[in-house]
Protein backbone atom coordinates (compact mmCIF):
# COMPACT_ATOMS: atom_id res chain seq x y z
CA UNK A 1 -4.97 -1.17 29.19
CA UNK A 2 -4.15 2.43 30.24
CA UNK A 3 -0.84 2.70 28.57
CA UNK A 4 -2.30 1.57 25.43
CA UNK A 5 -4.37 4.52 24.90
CA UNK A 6 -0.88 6.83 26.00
CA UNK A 7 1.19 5.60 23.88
CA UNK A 8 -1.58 5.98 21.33
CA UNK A 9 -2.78 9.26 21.96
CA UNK A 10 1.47 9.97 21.77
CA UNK A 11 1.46 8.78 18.47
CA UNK A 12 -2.13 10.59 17.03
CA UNK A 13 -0.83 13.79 18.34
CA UNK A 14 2.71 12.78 16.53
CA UNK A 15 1.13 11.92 13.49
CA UNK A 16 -1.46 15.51 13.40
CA UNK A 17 1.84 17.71 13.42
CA UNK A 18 1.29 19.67 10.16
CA UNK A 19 5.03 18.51 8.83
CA UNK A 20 3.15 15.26 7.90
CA UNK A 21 0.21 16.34 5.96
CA UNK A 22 2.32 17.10 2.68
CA UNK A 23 4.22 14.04 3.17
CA UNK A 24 0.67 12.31 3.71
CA UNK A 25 -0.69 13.53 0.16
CA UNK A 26 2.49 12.88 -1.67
CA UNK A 27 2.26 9.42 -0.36
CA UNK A 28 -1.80 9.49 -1.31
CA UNK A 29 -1.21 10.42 -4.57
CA UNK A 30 2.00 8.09 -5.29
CA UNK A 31 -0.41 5.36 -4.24
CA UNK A 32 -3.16 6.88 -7.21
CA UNK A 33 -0.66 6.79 -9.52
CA UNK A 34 1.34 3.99 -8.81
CA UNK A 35 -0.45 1.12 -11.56
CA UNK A 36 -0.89 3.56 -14.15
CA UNK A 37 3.05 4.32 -14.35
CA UNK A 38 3.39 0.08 -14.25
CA UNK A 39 1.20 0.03 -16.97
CA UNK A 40 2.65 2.52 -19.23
CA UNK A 41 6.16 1.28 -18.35
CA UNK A 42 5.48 -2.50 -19.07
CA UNK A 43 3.15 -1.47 -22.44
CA UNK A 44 5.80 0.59 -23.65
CA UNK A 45 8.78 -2.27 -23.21
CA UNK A 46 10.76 -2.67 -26.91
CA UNK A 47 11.58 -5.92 -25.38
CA UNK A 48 9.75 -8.68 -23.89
CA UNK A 49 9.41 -8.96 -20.00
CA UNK A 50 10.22 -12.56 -18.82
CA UNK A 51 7.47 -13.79 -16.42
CA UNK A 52 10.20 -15.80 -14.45
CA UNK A 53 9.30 -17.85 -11.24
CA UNK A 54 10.52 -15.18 -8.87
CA UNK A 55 8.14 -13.13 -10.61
CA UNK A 56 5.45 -15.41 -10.05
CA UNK A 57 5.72 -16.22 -6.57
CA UNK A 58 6.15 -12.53 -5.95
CA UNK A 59 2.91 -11.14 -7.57
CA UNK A 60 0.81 -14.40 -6.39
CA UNK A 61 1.88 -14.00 -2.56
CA UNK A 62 1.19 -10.14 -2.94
CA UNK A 63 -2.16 -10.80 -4.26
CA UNK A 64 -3.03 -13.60 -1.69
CA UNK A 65 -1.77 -10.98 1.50
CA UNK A 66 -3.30 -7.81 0.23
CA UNK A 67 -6.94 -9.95 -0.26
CA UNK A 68 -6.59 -11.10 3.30
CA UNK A 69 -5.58 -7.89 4.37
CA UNK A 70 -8.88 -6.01 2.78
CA UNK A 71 -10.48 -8.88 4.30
CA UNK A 72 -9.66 -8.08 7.67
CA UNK A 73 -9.77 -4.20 7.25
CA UNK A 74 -13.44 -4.51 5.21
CA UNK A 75 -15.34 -7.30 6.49
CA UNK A 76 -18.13 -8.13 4.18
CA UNK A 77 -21.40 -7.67 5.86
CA UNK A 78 -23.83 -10.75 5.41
């Protein structure tokens, strides 16, 4: 159980350089930004956007893995 908390500590004190901060609030703010660019790209299309079955499978497993993920980061309190 030890080396768990090493090789943590390791990677916190990897992680706190200052190098990482910018790269930190680009990454912050690409996540901010991210659905209002997909918005504006697919409302501004000339052309229609085929919802194909690819397409489908893709979104509907994203949706069903980042629920259970907030699920298991965000338990509800009953």
């Amino acid at each position: 159980m030890h080396h768990i908390f090493v090789v943590s500590g390791l990677i916190n004190s990897i992680l706190s350089w200052g190098f990482f901060k910018p790269l930190a609030r680009i990454n912050y703010l690409t996540y901010l930004l991210h659905v209002g660019v997909l918005q504006l790209v697919l409302y501004s299309a000339t052309y229609s956007i085929e919802f194909t079955d690819i397409i489908a499978v893709s979104v509907t497993t994203l949706v069903v893995y980042t629920t259970e993920l907030e699920n298991k980061m965000f338990p509800r309190c009953v």
